[in-house]
Protein backbone atom coordinates (compact mmCIF):
# COMPACT_ATOMS: atom_id res chain seq x y z
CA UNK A 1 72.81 94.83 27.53
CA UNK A 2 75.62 97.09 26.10
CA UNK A 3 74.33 100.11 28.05
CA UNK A 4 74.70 97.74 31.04
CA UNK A 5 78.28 96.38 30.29
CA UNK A 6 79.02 100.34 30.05
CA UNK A 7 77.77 101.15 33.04
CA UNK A 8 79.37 98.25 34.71
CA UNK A 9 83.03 99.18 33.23
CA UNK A 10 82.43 102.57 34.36
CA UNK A 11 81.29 101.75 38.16
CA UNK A 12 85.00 99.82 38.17
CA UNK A 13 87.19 102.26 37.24
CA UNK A 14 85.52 104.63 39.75
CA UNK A 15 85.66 102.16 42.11
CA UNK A 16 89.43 101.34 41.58
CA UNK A 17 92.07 104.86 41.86
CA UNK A 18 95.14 105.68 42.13
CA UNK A 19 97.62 108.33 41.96
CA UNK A 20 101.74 108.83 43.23
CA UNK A 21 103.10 112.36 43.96
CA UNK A 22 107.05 113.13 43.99
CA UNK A 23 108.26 115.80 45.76
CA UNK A 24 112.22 117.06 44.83
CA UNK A 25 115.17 117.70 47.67
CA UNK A 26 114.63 121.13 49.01
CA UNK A 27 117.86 120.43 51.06
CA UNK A 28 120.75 122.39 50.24
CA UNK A 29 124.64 123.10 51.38
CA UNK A 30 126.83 125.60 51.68
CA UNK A 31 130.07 125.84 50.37
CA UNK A 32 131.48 126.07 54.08
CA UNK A 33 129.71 123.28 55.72
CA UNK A 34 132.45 120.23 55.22
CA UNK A 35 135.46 122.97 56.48
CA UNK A 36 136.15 123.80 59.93
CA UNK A 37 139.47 125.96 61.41
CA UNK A 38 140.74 125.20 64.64
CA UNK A 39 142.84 127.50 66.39
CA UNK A 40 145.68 124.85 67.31
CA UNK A 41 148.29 123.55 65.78
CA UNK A 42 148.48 120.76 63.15
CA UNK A 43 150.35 118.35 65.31
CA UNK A 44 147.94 119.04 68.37
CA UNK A 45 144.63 118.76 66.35
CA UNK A 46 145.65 115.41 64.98
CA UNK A 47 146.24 114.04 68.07
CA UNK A 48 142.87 114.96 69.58
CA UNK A 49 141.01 113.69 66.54
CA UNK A 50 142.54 110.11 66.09
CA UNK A 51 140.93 108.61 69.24
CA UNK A 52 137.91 110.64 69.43
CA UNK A 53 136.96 109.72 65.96
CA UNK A 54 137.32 106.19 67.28
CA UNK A 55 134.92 106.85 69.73
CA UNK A 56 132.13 107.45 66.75
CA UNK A 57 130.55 105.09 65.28
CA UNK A 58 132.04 106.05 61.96
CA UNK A 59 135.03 103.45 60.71
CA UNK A 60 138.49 104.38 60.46
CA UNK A 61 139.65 103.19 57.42
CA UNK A 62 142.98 104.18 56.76
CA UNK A 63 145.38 106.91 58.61
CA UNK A 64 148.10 108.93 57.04
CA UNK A 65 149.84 112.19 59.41
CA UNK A 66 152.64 112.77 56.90
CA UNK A 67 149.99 113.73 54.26
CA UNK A 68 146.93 115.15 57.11
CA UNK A 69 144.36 112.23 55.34
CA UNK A 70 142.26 110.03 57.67
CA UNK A 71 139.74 107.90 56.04
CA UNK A 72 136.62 107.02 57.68
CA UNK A 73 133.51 105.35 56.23
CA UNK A 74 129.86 104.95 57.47
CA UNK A 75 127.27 102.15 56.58
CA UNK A 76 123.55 102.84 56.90
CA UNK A 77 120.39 104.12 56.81
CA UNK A 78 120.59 106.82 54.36
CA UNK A 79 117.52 109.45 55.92
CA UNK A 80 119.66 110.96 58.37
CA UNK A 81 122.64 112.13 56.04
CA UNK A 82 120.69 112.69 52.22
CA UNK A 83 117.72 114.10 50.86
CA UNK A 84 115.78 111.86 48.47
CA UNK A 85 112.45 114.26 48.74
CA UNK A 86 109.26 112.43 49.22
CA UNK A 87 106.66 110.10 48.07
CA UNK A 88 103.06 109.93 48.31
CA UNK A 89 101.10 107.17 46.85
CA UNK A 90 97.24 107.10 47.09
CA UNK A 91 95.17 104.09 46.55
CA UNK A 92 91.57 103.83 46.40
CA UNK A 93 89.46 100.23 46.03
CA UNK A 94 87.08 97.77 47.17
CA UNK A 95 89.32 97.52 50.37
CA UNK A 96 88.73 101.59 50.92
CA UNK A 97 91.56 104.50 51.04
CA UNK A 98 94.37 104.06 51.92
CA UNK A 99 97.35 107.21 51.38
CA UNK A 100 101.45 106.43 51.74
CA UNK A 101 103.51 109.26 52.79
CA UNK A 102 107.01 108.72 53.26
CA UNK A 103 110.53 110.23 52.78
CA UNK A 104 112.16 109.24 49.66
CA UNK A 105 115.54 108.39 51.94
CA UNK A 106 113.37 106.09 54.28
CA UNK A 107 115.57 103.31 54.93
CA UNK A 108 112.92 100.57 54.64
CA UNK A 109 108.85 101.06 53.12
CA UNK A 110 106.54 98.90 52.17
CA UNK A 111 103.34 100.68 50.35
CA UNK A 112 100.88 100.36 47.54
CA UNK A 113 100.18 102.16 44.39
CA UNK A 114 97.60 101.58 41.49
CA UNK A 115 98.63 102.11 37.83
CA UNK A 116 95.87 102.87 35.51
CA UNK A 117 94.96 99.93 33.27
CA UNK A 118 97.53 97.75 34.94
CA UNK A 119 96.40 97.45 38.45
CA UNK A 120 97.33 97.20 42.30
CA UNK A 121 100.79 96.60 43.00
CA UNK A 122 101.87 96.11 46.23
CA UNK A 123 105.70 97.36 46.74
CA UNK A 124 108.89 96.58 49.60
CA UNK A 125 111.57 99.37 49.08
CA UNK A 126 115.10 99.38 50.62
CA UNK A 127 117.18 102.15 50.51
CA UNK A 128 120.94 102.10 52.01
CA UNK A 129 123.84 104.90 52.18
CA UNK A 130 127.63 104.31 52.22
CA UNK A 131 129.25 107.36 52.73
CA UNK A 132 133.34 107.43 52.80
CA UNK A 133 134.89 110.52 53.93
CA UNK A 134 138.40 111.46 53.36
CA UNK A 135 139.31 114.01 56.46
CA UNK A 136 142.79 116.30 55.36
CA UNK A 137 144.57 118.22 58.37
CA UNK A 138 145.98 121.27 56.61
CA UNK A 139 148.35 123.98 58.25
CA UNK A 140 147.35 127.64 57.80
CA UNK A 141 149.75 128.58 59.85
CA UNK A 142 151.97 127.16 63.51
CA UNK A 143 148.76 128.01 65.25
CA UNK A 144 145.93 126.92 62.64
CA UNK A 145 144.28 123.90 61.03
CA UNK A 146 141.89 123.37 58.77
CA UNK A 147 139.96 120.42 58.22
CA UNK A 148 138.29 119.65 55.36
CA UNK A 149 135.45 116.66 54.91
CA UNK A 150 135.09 115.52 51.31
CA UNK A 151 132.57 112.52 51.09
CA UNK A 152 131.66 109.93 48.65
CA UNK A 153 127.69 109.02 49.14
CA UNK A 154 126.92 105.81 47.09
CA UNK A 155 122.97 105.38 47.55
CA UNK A 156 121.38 101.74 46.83
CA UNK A 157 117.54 101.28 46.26
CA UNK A 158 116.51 97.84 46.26
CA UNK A 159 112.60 97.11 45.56
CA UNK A 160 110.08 93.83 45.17
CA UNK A 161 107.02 94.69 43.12
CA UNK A 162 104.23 92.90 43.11
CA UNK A 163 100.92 92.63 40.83
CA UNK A 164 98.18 92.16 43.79
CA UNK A 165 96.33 90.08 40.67
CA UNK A 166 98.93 87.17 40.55
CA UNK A 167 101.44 88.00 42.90
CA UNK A 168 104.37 87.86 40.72
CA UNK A 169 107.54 89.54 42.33
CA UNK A 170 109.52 91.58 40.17
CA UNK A 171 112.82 93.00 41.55
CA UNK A 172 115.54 95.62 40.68
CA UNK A 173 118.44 97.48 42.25
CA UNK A 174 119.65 100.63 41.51
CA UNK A 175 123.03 102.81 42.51
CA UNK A 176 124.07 106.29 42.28
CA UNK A 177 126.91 108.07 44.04
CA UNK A 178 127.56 111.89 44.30
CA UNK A 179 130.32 113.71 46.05
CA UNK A 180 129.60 116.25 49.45
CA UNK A 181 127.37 119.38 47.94
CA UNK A 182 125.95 117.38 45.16
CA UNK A 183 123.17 115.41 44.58
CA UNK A 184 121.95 112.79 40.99
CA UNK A 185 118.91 110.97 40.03
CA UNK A 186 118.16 107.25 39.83
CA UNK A 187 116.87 106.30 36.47
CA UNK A 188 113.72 107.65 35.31
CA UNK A 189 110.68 104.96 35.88
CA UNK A 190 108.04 103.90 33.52
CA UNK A 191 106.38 107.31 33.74
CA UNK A 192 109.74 109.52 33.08
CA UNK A 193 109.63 110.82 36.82
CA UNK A 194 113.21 110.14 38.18
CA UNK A 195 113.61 110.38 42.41
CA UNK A 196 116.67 112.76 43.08
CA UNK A 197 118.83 112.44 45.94
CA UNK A 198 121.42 115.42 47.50
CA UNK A 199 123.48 115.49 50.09
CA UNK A 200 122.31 117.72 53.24
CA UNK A 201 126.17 118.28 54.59
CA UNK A 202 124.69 116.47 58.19
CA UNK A 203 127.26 114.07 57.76
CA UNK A 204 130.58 116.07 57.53
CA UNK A 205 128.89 118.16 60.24
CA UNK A 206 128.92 115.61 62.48
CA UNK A 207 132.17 114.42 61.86
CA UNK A 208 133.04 117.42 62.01
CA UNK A 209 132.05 117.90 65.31
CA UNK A 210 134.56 115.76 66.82
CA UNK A 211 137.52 117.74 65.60
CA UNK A 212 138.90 119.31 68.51
């Protein structure tokens, strides 16, 4: 009989596996990619920018042209604009395989993962992005501006877990915030494995872009 409980125990924990992989940012920025130098004049660059920022879908905030600082703001999915590396969770049961592969910036993911001794837990991840910008006109000379982006990214991560065994939600909600070029963790989970995210410089880029 205890040979066969042993044998049973065993079959179950081969039966039931489970294993999560986290993979850091590999995105990185230059010290160059929230500047850009236009060859007109301060007055003349202003002008352009003011209405075809407002043609973005980036919010103006907040315009100053004695000082050169237009604020803008943008409220979303994070993926595009941030690095948060990925995720891959592997689950193996009576249901079959079943492998999660997804960027760690994903703005919405619902997946699975199985904790040793603990169980199947079934979990519904949120992650969202504000990012405000503070654009500043600067005057290198009557003929020259440069523009400089300087970002605050404030990440949130929301998530529901769930024990598959009683289906008892447990929730949390984390922040972090970083400045353009940078990059932090989120708090280090149960197993001392903290997801990092960095900013990839896309979003002063495009902004940016419509500086004329």
């Amino acid at each position: 009989m205890r040979l066969y409980v042993i044998t049973i125990a065993v079959l179950a924990l081969t039966a039931c596996a489970g294993k999560v992989d986290y993979i850091r940012p590999i995105s990185q920025t230059t010290s160059s990619s929230n500047v850009k130098v236009v060859d007109k004049p301060r007055e003349a660059v202003w002008n352009a920018s003011v209405p075809e920022l407002g043609k973005q879908f980036f919010m103006i905030n907040n315009l100053d042209k004695s000082s050169g600082l237009i604020n803008v703001s943008y409220n979303g999915e994070p993926e595009k604009y941030i690095d948060c590396g990925r995720i891959t969770s592997y689950v193996k049961n009576a249901r079959g395989e079943r492998t999660y592969e997804f960027a760690g910036a994903k703005g919405h993911q619902t997946y699975e993962i199985m904790l040793p001794g603990t169980g199947l837990f079934n979990i519904e991840r949120k992650m969202s992005l504000e990012g405000r910008v503070n654009l500043v006109f600067e005057e290198l000379s009557p003929t020259q501006t440069r523009v400089t982006a300087n970002t605050r990214y404030v990440v949130q991560r929301q998530q529901v877990i769930r024990n598959v065994a009683n289906n008892f939600p447990q929730s949390s909600t984390d922040s972090i915030s970083f400045n353009s070029g940078g990059g932090t963790s989120f708090p280090a989970g149960s197993d001392g494995r903290a997801a990092e995210c960095v900013a990839t410089g896309a979003l002063e880029r495009e902004i940016l872009s419509a500086i004329r």
